[in-house]
N, C-alpha and C. Protein backbone atom coordinates (compact mmCIF):
# COMPACT_ATOMS: atom_id res chain seq x y z
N UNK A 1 -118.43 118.05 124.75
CA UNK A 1 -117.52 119.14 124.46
C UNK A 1 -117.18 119.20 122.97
N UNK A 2 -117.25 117.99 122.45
CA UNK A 2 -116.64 118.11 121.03
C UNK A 2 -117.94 118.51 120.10
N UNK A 3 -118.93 118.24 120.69
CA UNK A 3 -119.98 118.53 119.66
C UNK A 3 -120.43 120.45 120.17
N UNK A 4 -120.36 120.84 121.03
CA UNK A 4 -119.82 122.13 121.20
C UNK A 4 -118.76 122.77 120.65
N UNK A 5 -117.92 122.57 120.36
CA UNK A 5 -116.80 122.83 119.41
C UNK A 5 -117.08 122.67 117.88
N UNK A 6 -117.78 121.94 117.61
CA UNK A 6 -117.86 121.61 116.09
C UNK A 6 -119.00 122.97 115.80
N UNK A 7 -120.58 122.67 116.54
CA UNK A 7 -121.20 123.79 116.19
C UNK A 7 -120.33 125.38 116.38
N UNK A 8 -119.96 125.52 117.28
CA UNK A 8 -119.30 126.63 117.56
C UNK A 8 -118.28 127.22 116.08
N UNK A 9 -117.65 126.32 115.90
CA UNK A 9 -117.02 126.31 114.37
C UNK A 9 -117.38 126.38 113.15
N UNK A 10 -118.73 125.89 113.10
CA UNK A 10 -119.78 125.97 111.90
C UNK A 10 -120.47 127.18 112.07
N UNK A 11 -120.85 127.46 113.34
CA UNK A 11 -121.60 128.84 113.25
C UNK A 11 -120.65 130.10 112.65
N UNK A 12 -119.82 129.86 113.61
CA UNK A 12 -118.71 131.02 113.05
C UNK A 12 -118.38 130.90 111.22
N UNK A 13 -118.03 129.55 110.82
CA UNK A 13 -117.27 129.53 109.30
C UNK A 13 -119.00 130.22 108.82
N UNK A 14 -120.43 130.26 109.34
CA UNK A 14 -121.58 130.00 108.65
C UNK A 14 -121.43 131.76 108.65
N UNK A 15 -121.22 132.72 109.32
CA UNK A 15 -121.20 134.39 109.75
C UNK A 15 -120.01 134.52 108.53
N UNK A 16 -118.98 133.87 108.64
CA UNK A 16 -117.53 134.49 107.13
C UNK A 16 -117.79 133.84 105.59
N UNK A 17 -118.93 132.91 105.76
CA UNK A 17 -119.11 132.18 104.51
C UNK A 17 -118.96 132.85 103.29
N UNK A 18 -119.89 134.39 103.49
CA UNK A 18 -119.74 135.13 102.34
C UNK A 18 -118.60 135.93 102.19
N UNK A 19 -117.67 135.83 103.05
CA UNK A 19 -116.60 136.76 103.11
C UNK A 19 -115.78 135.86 102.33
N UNK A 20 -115.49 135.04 102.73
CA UNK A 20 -113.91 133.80 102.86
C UNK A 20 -114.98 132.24 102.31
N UNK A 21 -115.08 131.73 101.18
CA UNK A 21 -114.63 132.18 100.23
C UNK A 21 -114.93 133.08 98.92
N UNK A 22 -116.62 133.48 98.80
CA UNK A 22 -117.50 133.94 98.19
C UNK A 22 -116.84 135.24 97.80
N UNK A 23 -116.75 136.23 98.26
CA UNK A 23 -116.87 138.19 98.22
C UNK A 23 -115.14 137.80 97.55
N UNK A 24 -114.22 137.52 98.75
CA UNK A 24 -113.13 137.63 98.22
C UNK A 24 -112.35 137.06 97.04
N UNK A 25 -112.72 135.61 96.63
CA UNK A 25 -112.50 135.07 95.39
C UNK A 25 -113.48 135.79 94.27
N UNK A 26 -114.14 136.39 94.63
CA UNK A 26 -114.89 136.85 93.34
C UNK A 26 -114.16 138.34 92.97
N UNK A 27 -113.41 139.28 94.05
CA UNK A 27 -112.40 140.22 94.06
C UNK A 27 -111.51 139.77 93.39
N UNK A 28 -110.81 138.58 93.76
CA UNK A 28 -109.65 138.34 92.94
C UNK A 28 -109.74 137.44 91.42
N UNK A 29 -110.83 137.09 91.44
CA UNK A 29 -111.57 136.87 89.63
C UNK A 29 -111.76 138.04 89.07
N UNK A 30 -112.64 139.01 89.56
CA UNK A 30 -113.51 139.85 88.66
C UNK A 30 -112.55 141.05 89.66
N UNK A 31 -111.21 140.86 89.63
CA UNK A 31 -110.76 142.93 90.10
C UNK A 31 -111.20 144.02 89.74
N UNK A 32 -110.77 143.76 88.06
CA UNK A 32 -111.26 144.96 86.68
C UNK A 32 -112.99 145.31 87.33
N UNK A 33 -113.45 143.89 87.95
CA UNK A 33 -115.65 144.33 87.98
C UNK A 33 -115.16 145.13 89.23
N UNK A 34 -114.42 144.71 90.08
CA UNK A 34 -114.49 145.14 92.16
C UNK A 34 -114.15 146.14 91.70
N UNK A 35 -113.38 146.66 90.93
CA UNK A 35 -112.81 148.46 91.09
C UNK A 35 -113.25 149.35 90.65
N UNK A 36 -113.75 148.80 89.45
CA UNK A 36 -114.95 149.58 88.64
C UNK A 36 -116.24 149.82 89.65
N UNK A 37 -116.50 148.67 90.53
CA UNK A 37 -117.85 149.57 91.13
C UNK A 37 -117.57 150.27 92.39
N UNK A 38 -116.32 150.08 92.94
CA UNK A 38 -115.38 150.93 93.96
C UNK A 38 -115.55 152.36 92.98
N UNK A 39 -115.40 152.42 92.00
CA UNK A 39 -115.07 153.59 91.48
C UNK A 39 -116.26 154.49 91.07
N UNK A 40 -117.27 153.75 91.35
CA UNK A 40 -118.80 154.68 91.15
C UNK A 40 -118.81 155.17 92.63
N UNK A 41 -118.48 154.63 93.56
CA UNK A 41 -118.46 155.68 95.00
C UNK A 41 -117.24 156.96 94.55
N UNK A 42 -115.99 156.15 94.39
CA UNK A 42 -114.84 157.17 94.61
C UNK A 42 -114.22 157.24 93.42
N UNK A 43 -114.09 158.05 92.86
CA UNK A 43 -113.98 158.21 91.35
C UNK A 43 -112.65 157.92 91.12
N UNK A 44 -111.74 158.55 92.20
CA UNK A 44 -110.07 157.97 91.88
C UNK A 44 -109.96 156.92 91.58
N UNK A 45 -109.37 155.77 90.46
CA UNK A 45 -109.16 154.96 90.52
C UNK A 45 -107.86 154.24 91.26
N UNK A 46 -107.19 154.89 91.70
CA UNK A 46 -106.23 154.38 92.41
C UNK A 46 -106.64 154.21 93.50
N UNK A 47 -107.82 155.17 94.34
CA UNK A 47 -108.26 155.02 96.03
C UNK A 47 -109.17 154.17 95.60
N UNK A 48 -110.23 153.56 94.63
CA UNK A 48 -111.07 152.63 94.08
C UNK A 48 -110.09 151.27 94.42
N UNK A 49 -108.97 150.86 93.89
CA UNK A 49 -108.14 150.23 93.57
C UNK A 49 -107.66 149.56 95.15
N UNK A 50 -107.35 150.60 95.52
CA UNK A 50 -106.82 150.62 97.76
C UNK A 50 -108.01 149.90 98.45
N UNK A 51 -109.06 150.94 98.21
CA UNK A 51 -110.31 150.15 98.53
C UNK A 51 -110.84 148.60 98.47
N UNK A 52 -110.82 147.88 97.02
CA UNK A 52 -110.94 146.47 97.31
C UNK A 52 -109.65 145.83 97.83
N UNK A 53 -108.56 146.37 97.23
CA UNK A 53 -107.23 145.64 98.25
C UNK A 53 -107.05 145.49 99.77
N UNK A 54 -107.87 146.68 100.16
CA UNK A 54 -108.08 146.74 101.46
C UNK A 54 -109.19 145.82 101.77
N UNK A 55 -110.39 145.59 101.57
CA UNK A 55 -111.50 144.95 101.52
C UNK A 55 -111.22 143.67 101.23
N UNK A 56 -110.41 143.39 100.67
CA UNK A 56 -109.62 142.00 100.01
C UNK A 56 -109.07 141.39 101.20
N UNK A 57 -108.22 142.15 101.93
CA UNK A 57 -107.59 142.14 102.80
C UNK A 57 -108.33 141.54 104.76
N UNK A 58 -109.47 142.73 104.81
CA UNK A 58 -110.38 142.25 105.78
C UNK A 58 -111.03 140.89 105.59
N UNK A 59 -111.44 140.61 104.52
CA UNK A 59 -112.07 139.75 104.24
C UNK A 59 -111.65 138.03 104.82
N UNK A 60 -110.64 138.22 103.92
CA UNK A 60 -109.41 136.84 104.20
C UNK A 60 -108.90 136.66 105.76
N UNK A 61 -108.48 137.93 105.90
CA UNK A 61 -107.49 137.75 107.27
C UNK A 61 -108.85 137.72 108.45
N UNK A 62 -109.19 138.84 108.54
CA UNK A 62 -110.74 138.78 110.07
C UNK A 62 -111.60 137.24 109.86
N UNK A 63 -111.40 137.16 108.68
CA UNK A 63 -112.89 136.03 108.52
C UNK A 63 -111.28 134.94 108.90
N UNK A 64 -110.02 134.72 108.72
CA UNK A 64 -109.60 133.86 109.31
C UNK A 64 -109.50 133.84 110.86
N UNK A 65 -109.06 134.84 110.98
CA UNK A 65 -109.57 135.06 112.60
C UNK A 65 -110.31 134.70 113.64
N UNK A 66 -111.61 135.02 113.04
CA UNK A 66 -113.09 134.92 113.52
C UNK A 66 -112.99 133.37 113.28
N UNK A 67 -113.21 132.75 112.33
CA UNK A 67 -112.77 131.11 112.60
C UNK A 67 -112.11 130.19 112.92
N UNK A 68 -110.88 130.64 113.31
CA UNK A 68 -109.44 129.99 114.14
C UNK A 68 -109.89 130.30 115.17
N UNK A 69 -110.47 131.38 115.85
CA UNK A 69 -110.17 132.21 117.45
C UNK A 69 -109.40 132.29 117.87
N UNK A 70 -108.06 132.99 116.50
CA UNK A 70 -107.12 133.75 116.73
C UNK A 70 -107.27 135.39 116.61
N UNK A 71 -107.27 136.11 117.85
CA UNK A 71 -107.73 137.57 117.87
C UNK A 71 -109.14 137.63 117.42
N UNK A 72 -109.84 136.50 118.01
CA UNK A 72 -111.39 136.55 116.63
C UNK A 72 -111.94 137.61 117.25
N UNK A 73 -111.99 138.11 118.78
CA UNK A 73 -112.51 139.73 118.94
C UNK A 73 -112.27 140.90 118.42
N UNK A 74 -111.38 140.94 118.00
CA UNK A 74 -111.24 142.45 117.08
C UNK A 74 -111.53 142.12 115.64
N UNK A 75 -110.82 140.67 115.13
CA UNK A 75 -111.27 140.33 113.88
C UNK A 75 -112.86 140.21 113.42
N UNK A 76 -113.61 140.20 114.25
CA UNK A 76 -115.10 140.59 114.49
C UNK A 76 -115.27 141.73 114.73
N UNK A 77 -115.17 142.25 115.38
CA UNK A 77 -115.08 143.94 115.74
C UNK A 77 -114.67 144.57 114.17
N UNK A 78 -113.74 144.80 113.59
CA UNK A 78 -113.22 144.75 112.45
C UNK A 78 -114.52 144.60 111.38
N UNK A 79 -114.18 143.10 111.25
CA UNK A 79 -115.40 142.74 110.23
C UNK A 79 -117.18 142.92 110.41
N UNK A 80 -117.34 143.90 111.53
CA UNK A 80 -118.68 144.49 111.92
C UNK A 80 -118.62 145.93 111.46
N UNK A 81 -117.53 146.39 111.35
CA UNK A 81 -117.24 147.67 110.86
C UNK A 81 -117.31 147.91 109.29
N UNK A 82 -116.65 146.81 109.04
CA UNK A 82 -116.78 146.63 106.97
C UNK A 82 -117.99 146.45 106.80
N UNK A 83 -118.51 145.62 107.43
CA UNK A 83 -120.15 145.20 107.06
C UNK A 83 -120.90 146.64 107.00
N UNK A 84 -120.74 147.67 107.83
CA UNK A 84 -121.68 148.53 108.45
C UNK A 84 -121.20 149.70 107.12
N UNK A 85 -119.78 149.42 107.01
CA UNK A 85 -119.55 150.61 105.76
C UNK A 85 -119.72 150.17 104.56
N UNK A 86 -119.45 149.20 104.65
CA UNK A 86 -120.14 148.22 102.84
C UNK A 86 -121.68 148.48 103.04
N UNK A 87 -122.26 148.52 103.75
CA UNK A 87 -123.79 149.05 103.45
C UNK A 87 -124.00 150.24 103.00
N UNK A 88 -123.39 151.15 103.89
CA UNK A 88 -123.55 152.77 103.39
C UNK A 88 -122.86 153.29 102.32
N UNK A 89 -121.75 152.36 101.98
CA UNK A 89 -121.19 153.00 100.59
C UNK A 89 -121.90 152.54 99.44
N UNK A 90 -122.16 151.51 99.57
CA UNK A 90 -122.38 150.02 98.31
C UNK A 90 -123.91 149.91 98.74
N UNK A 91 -124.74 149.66 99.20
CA UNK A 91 -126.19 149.72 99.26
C UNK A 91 -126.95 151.03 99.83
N UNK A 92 -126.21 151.68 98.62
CA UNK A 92 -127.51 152.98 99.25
C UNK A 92 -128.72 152.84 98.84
N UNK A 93 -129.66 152.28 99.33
CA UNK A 93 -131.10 152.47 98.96
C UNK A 93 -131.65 153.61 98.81
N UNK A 94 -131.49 154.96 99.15
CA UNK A 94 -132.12 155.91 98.73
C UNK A 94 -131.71 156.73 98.02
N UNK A 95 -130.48 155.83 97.14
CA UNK A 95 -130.13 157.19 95.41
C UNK A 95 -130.82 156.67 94.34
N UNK A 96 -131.60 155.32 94.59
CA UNK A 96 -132.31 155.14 93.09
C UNK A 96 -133.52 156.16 93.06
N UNK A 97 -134.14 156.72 94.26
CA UNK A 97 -135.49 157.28 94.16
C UNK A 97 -136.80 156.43 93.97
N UNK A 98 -136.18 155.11 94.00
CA UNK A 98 -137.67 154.49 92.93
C UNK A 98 -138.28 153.54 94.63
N UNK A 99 -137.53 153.93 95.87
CA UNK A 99 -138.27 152.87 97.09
C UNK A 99 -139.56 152.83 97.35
N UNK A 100 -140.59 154.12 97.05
CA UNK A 100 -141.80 154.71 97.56
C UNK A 100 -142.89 153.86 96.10
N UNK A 101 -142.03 154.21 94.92
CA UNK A 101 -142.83 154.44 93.48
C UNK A 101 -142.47 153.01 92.93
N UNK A 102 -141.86 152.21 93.11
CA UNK A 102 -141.51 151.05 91.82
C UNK A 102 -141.53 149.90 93.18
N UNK A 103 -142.31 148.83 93.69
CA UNK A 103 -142.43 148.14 94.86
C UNK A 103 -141.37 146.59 93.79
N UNK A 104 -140.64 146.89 92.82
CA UNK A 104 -139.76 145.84 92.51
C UNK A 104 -138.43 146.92 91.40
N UNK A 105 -138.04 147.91 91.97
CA UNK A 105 -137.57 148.31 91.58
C UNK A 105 -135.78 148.31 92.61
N UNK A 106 -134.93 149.21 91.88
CA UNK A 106 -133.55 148.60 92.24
C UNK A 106 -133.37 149.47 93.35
N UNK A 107 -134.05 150.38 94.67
CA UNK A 107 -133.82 150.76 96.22
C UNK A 107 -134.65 149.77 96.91
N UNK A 108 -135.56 148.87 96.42
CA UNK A 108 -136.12 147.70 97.38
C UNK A 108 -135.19 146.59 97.40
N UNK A 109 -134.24 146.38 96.36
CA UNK A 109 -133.18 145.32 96.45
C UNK A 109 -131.72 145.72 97.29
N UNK A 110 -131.76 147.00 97.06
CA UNK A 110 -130.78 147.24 98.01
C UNK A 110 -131.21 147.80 99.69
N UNK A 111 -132.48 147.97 99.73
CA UNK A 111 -132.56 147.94 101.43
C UNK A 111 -132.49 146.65 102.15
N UNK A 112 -132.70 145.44 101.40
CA UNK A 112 -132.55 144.49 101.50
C UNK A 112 -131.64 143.92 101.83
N UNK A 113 -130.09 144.91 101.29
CA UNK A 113 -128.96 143.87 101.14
C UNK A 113 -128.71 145.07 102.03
N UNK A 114 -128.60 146.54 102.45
CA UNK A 114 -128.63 146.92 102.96
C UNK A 114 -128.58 146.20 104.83
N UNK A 115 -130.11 146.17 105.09
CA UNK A 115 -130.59 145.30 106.05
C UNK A 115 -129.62 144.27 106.50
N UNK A 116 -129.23 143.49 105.52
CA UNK A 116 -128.47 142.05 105.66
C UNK A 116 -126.97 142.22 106.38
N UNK A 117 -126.61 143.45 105.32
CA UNK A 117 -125.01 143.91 106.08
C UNK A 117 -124.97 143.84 107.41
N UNK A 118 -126.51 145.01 107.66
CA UNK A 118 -126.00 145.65 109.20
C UNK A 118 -126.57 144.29 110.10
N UNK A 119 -127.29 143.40 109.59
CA UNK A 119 -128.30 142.20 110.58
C UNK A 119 -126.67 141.71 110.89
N UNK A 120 -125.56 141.58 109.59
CA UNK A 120 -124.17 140.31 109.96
C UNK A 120 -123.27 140.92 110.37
N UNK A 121 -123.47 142.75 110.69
CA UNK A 121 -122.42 143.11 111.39
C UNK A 121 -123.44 142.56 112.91
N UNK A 122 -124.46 142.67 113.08
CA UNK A 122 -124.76 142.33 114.83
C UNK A 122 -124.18 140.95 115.13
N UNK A 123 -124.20 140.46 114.05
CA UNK A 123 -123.77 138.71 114.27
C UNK A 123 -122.00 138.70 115.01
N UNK A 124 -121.49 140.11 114.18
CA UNK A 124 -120.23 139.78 114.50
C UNK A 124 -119.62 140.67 115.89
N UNK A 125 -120.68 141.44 116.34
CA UNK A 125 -121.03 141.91 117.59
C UNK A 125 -121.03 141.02 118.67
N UNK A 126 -121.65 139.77 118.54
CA UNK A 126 -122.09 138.95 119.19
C UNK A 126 -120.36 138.57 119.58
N UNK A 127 -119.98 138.75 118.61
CA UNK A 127 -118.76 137.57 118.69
C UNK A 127 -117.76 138.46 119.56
N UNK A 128 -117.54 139.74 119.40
CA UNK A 128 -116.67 140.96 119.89
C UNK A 128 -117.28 140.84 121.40
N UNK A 129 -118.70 141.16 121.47
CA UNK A 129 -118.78 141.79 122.85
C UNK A 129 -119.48 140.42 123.76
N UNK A 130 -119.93 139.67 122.96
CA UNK A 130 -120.62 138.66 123.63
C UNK A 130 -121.91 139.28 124.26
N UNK A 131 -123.02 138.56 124.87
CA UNK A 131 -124.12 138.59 125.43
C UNK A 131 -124.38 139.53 126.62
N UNK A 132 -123.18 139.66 127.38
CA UNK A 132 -123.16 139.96 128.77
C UNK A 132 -122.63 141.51 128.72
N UNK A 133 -122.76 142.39 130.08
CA UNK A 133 -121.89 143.31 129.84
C UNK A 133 -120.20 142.76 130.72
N UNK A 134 -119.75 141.53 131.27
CA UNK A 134 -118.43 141.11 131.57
C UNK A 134 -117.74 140.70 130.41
N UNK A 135 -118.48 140.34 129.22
CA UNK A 135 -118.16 140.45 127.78
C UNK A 135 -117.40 141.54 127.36
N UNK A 136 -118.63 142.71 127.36
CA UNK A 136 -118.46 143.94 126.84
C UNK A 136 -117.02 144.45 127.60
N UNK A 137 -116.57 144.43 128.44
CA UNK A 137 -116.06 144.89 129.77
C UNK A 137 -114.59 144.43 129.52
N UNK A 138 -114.11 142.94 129.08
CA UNK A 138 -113.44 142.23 128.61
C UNK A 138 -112.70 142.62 127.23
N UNK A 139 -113.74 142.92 126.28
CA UNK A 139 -112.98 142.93 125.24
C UNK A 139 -112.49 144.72 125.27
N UNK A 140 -113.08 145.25 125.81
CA UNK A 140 -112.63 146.79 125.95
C UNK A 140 -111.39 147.02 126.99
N UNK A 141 -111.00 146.07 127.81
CA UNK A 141 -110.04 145.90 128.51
C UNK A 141 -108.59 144.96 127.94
N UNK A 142 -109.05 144.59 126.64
CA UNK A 142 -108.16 143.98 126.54
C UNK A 142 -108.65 143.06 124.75
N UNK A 143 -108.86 144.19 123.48
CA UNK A 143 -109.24 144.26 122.02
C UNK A 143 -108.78 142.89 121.39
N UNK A 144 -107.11 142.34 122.34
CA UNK A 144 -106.75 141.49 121.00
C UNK A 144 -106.84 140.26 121.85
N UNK A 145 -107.60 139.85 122.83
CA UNK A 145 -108.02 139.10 123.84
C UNK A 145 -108.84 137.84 122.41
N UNK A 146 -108.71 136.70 122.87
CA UNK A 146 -109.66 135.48 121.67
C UNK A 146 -110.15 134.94 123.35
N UNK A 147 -111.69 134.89 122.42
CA UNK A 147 -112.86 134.39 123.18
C UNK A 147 -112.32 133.15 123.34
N UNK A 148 -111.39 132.29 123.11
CA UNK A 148 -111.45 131.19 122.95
C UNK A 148 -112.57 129.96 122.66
N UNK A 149 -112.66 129.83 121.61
CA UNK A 149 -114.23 128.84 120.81
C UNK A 149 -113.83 127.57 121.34
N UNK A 150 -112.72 127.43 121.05
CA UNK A 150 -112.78 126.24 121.19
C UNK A 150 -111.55 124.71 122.24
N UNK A 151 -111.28 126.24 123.15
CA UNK A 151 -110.51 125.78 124.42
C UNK A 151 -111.81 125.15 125.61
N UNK A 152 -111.45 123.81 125.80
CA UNK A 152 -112.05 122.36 126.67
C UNK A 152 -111.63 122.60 128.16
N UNK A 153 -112.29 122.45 128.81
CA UNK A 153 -111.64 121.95 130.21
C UNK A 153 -112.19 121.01 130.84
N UNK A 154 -110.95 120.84 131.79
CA UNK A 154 -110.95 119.38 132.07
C UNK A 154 -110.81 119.33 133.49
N UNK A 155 -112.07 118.62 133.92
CA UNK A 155 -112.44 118.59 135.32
C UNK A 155 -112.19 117.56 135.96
N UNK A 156 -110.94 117.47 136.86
CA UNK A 156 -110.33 116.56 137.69
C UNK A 156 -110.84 116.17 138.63
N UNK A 157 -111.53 114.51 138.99
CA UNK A 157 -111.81 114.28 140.23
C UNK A 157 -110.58 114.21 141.43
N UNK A 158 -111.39 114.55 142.42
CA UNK A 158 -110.04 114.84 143.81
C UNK A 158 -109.86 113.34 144.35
């Protein structure tokens, strides 16, 4: 049981690694860099500004979530959703033009990272709906429900 618990815990911290501590300490080092490239999508700098605070925000709290398996189903659910819109805002592969014409040019690096988002939002799918459809069934019956990772039981002889 305990060595079930430990992987279970590593897999999960291994899915937020880049969130908690990577993406978000580098937000709160480099803000002036996070808002500035918030601000090549959305030119306001104040909704630029909301944007990584908000993103700041998912990051820390879901990715704590998802590794406590406190609310880690929606905090996955959640953080499958950022993943899926951090791709389409932030890796558009098809505004450089160069995917067809330049085979090391800058839309082959971002279908790439592209790809990666949406591969670690399925990861965090896994975690929301689980394998099964009594999974699926579960967390739609009940969003702020924790899979529990790492609740033991204990089987009493009679």
């Amino acid at each position: 049981m305990l060595l079930g618990n430990i992987i279970e815990a590593l897999v999960r911290l291994v899915l937020v690694l880049l969130f908690l501590p990577f993406s978000a300490l580098d937000k709160i080092l480099d803000f002036k860099g996070a808002t500035a490239q918030a601000a090549q999508v959305v030119r306001d700098p104040r909704l630029a500004t909301a944007l990584i605070l908000a993103g700041l925000g998912v990051e820390i709290f879901m990715s704590l979530g998802v590794v406590s398996g406190l609310h880690d189903r929606l905090c996955a659910f959640v953080l499958a959703g950022y993943c899926a819109l951090t791709a389409l805002l932030w890796k558009r592969f098809w505004a450089p033009g160069d995917f067809w014409s330049d085979h090391e040019g800058r839309a082959r690096g971002l279908f790439w990272d592209f790809l990666k988002n949406l591969a670690l939002a399925g990861g965090f799918l896994l975690i929301t709906f689980g394998t099964g459809a009594d999974s699926a069934r579960a967390f739609l019956a009940d969003p702020l429900s924790s899979t529990h990772p790492y609740a033991t039981s204990v089987v009493l002889a009679p």
